[in-house]
Protein backbone atom coordinates (compact mmCIF):
# COMPACT_ATOMS: atom_id res chain seq x y z
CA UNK A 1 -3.96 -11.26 28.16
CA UNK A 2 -6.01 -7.86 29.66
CA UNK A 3 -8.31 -5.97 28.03
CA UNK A 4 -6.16 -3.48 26.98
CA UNK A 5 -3.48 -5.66 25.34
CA UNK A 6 -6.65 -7.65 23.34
CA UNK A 7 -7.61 -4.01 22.20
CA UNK A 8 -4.47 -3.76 21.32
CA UNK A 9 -3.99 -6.39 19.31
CA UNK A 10 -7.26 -6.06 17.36
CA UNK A 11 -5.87 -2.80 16.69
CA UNK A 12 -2.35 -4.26 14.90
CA UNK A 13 -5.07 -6.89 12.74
CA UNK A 14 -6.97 -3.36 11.59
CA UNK A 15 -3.89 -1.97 10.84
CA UNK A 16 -2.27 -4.66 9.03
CA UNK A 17 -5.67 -4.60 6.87
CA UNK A 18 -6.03 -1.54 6.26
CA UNK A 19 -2.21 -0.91 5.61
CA UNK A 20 -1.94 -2.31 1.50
CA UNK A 21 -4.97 -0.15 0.60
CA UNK A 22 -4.62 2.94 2.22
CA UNK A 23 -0.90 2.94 1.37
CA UNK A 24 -0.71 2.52 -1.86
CA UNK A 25 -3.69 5.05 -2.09
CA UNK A 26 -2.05 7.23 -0.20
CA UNK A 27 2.07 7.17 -1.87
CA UNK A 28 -0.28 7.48 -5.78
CA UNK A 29 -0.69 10.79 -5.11
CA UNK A 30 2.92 12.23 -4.64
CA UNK A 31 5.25 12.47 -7.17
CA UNK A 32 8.03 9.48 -6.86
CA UNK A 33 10.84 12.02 -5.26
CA UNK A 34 8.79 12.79 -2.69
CA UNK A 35 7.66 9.48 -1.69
CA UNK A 36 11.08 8.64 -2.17
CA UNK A 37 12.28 11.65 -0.22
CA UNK A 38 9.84 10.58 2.99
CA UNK A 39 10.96 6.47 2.75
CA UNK A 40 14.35 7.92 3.03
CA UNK A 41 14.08 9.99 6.06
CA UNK A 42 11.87 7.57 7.93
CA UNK A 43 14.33 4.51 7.10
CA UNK A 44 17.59 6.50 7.86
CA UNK A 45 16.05 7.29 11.01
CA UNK A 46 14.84 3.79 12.02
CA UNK A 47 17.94 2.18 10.96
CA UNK A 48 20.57 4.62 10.83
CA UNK A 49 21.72 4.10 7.62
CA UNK A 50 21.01 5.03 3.70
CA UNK A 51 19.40 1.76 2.11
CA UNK A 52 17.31 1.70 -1.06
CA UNK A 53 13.67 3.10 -1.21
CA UNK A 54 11.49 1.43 -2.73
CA UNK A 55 9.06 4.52 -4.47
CA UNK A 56 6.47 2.02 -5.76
CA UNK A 57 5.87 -1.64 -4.48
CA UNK A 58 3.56 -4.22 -5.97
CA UNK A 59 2.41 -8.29 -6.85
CA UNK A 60 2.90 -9.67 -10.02
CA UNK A 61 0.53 -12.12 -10.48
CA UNK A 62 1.72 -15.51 -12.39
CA UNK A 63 -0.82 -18.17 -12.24
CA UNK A 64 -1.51 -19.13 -9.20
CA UNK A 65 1.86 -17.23 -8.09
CA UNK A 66 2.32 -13.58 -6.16
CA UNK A 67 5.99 -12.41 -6.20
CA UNK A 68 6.30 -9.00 -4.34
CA UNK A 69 8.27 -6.73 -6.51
CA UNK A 70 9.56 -3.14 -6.27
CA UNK A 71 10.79 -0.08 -8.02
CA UNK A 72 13.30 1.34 -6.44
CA UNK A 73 14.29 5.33 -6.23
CA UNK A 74 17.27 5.19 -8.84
CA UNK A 75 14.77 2.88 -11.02
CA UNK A 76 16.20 -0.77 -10.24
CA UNK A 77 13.24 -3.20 -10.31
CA UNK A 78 13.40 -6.04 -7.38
CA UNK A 79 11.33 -8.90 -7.00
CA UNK A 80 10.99 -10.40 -3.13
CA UNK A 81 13.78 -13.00 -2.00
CA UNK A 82 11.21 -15.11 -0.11
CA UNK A 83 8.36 -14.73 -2.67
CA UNK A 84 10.58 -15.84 -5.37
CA UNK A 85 11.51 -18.55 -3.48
CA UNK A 86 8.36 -19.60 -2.54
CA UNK A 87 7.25 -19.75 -6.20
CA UNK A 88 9.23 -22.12 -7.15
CA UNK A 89 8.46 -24.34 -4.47
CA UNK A 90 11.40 -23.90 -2.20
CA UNK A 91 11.46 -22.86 1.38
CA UNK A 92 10.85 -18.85 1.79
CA UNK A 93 13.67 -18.66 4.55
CA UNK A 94 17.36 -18.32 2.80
CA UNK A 95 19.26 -20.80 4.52
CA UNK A 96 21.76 -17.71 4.01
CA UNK A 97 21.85 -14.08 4.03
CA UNK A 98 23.24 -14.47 0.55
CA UNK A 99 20.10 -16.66 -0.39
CA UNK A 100 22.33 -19.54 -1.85
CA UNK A 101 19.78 -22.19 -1.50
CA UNK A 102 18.50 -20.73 -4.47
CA UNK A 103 20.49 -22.18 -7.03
CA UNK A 104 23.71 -23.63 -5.40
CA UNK A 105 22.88 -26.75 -5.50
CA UNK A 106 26.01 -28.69 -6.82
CA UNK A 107 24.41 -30.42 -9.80
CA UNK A 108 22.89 -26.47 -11.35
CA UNK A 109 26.58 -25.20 -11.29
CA UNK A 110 27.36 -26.19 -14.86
CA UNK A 111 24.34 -23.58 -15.41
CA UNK A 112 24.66 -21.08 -13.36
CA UNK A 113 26.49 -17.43 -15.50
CA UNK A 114 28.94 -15.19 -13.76
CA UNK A 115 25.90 -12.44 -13.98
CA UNK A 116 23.58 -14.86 -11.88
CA UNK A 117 26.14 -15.89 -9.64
CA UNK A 118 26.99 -12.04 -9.14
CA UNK A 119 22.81 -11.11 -8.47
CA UNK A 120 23.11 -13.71 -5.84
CA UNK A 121 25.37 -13.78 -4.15
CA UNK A 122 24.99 -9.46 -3.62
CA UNK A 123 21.08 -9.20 -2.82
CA UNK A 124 19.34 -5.66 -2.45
CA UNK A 125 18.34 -4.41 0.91
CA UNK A 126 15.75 -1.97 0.52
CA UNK A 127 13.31 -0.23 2.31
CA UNK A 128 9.36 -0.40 1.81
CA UNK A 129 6.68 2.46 2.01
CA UNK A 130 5.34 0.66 5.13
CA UNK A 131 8.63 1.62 7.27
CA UNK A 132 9.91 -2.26 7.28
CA UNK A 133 12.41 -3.67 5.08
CA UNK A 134 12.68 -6.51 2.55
CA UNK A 135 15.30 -7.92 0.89
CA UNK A 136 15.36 -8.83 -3.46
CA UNK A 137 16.88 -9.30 -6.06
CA UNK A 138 16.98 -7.25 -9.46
CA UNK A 139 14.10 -8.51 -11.61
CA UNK A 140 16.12 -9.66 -14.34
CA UNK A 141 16.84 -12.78 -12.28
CA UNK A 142 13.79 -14.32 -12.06
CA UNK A 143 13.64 -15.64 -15.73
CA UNK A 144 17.36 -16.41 -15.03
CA UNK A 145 16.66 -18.73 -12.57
CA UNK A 146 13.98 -20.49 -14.67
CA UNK A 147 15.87 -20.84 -17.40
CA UNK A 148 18.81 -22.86 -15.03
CA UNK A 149 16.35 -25.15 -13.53
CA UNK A 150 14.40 -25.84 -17.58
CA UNK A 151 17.76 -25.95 -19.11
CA UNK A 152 19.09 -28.74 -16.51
CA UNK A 153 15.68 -30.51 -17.12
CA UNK A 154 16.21 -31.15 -20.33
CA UNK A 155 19.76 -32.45 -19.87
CA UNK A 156 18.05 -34.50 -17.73
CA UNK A 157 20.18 -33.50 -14.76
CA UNK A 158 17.79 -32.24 -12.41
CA UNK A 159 17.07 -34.74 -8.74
CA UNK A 160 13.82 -35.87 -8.20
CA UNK A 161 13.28 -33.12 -5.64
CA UNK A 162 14.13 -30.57 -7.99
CA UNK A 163 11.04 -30.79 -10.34
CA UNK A 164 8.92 -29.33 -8.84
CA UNK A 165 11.02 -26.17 -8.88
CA UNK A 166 11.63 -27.04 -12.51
CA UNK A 167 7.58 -27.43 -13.12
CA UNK A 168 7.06 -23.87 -11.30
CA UNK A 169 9.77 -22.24 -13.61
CA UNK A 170 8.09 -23.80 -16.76
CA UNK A 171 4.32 -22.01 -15.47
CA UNK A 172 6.41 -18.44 -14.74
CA UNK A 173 8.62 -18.78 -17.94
CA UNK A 174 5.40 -19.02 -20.02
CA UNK A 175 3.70 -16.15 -17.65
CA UNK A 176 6.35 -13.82 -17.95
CA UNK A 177 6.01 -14.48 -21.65
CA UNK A 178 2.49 -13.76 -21.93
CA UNK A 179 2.64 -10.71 -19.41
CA UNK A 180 5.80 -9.46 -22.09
CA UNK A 181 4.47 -9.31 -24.92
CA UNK A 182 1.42 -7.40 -23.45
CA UNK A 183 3.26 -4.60 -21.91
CA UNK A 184 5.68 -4.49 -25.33
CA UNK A 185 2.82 -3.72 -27.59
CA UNK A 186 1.02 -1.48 -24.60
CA UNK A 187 3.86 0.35 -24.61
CA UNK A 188 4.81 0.31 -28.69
CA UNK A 189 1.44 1.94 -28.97
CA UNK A 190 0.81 3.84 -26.03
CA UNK A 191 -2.26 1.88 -25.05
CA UNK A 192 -0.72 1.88 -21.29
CA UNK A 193 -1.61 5.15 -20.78
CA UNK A 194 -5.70 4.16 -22.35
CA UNK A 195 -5.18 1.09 -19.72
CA UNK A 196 -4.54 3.41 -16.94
CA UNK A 197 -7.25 5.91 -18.08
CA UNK A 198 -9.66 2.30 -17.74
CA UNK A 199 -8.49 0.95 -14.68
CA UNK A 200 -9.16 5.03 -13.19
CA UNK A 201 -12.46 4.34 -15.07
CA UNK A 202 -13.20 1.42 -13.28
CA UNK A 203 -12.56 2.49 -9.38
CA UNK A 204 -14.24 5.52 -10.25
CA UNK A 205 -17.75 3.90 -11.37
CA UNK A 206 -17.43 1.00 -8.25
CA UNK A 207 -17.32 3.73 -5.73
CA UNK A 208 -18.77 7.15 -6.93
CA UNK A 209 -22.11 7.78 -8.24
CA UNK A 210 -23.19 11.04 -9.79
CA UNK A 211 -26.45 11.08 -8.26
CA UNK A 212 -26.92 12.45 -4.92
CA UNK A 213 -27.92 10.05 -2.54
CA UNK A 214 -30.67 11.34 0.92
CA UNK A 215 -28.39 12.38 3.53
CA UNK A 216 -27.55 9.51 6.35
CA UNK A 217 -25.93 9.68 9.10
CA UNK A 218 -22.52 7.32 8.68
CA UNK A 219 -19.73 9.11 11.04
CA UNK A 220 -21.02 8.08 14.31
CA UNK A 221 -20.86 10.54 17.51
CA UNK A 222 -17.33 8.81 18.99
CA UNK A 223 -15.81 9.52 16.19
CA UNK A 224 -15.62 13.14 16.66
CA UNK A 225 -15.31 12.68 20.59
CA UNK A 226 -12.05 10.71 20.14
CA UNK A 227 -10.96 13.51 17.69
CA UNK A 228 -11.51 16.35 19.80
CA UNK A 229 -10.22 14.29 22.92
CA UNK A 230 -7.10 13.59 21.32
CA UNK A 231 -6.82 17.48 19.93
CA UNK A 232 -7.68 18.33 23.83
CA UNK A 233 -10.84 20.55 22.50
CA UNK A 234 -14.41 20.25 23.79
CA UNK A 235 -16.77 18.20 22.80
CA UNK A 236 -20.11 19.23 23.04
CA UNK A 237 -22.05 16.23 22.79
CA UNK A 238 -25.91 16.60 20.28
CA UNK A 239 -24.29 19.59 18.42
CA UNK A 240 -23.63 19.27 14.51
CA UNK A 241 -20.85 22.48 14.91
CA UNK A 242 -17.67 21.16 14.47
CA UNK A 243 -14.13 23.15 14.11
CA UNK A 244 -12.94 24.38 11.11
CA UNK A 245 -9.41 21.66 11.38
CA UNK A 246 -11.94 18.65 11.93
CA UNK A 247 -12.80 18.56 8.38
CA UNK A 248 -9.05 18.75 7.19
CA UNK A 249 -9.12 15.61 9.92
CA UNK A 250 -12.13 13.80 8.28
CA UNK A 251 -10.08 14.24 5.23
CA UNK A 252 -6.83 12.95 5.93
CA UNK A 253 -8.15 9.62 8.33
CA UNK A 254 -11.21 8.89 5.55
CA UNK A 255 -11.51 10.18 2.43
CA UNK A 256 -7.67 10.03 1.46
CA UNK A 257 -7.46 6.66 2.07
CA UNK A 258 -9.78 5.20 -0.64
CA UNK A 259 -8.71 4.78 -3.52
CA UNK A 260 -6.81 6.53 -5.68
CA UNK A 261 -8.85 9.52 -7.40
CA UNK A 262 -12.06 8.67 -5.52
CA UNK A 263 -11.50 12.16 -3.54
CA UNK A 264 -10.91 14.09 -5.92
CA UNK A 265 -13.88 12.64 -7.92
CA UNK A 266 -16.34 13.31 -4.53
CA UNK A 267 -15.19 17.01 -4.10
CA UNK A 268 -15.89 17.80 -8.08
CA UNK A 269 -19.28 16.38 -7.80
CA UNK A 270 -19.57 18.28 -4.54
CA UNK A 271 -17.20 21.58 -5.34
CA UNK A 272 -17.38 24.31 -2.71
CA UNK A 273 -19.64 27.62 -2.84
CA UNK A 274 -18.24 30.75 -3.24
CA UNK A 275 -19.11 31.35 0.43
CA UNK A 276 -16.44 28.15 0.84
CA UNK A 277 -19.06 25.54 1.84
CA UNK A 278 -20.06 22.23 0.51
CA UNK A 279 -23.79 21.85 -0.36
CA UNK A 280 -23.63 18.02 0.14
CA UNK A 281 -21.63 15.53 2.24
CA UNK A 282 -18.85 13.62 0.34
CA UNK A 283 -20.58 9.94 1.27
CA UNK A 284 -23.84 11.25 -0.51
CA UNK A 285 -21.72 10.57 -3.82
CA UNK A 286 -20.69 7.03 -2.85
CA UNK A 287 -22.30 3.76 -4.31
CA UNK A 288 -24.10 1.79 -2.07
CA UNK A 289 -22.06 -1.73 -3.09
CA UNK A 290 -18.21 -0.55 -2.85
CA UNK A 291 -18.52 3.08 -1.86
CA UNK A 292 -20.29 3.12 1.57
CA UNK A 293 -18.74 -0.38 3.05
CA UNK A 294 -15.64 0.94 2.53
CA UNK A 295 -15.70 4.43 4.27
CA UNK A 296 -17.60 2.76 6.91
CA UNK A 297 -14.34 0.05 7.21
CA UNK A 298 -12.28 3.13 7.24
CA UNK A 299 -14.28 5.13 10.05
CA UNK A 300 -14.41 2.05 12.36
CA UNK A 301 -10.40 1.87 11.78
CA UNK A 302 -9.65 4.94 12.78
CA UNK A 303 -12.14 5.13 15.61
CA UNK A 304 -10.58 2.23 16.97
CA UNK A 305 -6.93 3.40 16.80
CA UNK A 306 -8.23 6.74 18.20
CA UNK A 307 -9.76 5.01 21.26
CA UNK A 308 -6.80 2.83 22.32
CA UNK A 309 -4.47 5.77 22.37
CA UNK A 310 -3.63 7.82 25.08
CA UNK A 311 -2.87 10.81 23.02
CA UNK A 312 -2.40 12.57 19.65
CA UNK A 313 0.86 11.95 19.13
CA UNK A 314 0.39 7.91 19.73
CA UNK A 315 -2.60 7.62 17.27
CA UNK A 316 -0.36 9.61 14.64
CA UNK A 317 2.14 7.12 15.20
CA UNK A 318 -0.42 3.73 15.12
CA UNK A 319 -1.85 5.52 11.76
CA UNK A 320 0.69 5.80 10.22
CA UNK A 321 1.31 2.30 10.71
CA UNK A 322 -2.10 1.41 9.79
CA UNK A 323 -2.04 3.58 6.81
CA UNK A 324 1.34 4.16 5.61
CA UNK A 325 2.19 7.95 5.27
CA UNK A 326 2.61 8.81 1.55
CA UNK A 327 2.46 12.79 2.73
CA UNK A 328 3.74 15.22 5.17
CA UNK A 329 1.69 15.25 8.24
CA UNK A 330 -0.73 17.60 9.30
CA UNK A 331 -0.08 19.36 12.23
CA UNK A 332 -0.16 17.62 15.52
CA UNK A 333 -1.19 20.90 17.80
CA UNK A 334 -3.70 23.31 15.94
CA UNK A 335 -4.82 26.29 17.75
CA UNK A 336 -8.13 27.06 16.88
CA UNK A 337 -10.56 29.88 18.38
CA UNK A 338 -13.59 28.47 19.93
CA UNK A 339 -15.88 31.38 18.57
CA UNK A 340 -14.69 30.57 14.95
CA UNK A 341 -17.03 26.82 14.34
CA UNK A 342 -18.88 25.78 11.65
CA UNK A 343 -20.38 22.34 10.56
CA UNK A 344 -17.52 20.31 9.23
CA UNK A 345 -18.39 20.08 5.46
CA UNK A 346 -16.77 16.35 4.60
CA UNK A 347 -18.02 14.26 7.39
């Protein structure tokens, strides 16, 4: 393997890292049409087709079970084909594109509905935030399926290789139950929205602190060289002047992609002048513990997938994979006057 393809593939682990946070940072802060809007576009033009979007992807955590679900853009909820069939213990690979190996074994027929049969045999195609796509089921299946394999258990008509399957229903049975009656009453009362409001809470006080911090250095000097070699500007190296688009930059590569309402928190603690500058830098704000490892995660990220490509257009394209887009772009070519430069007020 040369240098270049090692590079690159340290580049694809980064990205695949970095991907689940910055992502689902990223798609928070649009409403659901127009994530849904963008997943459409970028999957009819990959694939040449209309599929489902998925607007909102997740894990539901059940045990010691994670089954990838979905919400899709007409409101369907899916959970993952191969998750669900890894949690109850059976290979992740359908032996079919129809996924029988679910439930078709002969002795589960007496137990198997029209309605599961149906969900089945017709699984949902959809396509993910991240530009790939995964293939589900509607949600309502998955106590379905449990209830087949605890129903044939106690009519003691289950092989010996099916209980383990029948154990795993039994543990998400009992989780779905618990994780029901949660959301029921969250929602009866409208203690989601408190729940959200906590979980906001939460981020907020891991990451942002409201005292200002002395000012460090933390975006090292190839940073900005990679950015303005990949703009085609000048870089003058020792000077703290940057161009006026270089912040928008700083913004869009770093700050945006932690998490959700950790921006917006940073630039109300450190609101512009009426002259339009900053007083502070945003990373003064951040904690020490969660704050400051990751925007210096982020920064290496980017400068990496800055410095393996060969031009703008390239390191749009291996961001995006990195960091899934959840907005319109900024602009790829920028003309900006060298006379009009000023320190760039985020970084």
């Amino acid at each position: 393997m040369s240098d270049d393809e090692k590079v690159s593939e340290s580049a694809r682990a980064l990205s695949q890292r970095g991907a689940a946070a910055g992502g689902r940072a990223r798609a928070k802060r649009l409403p659901a049409e127009a994530r849904s809007e963008i997943a459409r576009r970028a999957a009819a033009a990959r694939w040449g087709q209309q599929i489902a979007v998925a607007t909102h992807v997740g894990k539901l955590q059940i045990g010691d079970q994670e089954i990838d679900c979905a919400v899709l853009e007409d409101g369907t909820r899916v959970i993952n084909q191969a998750t669900l069939l890894s949690a109850l213990g059976r290979d992740r690979r359908a032996k079919t594109d129809k996924g029988e190996t679910v439930l078709f074994a002969g002795n589960l027929q007496p137990y198997i509905s029209p309605d599961i049969m149906r969900s089945i045999a017709d699984p949902i195609t959809y396509a993910m935030p991240t530009g790939g796509r995964a293939l589900g089921y509607r949600a309502e299946l998955l106590p379905q399926v449990c209830e087949v394999y605890l129903q044939a258990r106690a009519d003691e008509r289950l092989f010996a290789s099916q209980a383990r399957a029948a154990h795993a229903a039994e543990i998400l049975v009992r989780g779905l139950a618990r994780l029901g009656i949660v959301a029921l009453i969250d929602e009866a009362t409208g203690y989601q929205e408190v729940r959200a409001r906590d979980e906001l809470q939460r981020i907020l006080e891991a990451y942002v602190q409201a005292e200002l911090r002395p000012w460090m250095k933390r975006f090292p000097d190839e940073f900005f060289k990679e950015i303005y070699r990949l703009q085609g500007w000048e870089y003058k190296p020792g000077t703290s002047k940057r161009t006026p688009y270089v912040g928008h930059l700083v913004n869009k590569y770093v700050y945006d992609q932690l998490p959700p309402g950790v921006h917006e928190e940073l630039a109300r603690l450190n609101p512009r002048t009426e002259q339009g500058y900053r007083q502070h830098k945003h990373h003064q704000f951040l904690t020490v513990d969660t704050g400051h490892p990751h925007l210096d995660k982020q920064i290496t990220t980017v400068t990496m997938l800055m410095r393996i490509s060969r031009d703008k257009q390239e390191f749009e394209e291996l961001f995006e994979r990195a960091f899934p887009p959840a907005q319109q772009r900024l602009p790829l070519i920028v003309e900006v006057p060298p006379e009009e430069e000023r320190e760039a007020e985020e970084a």
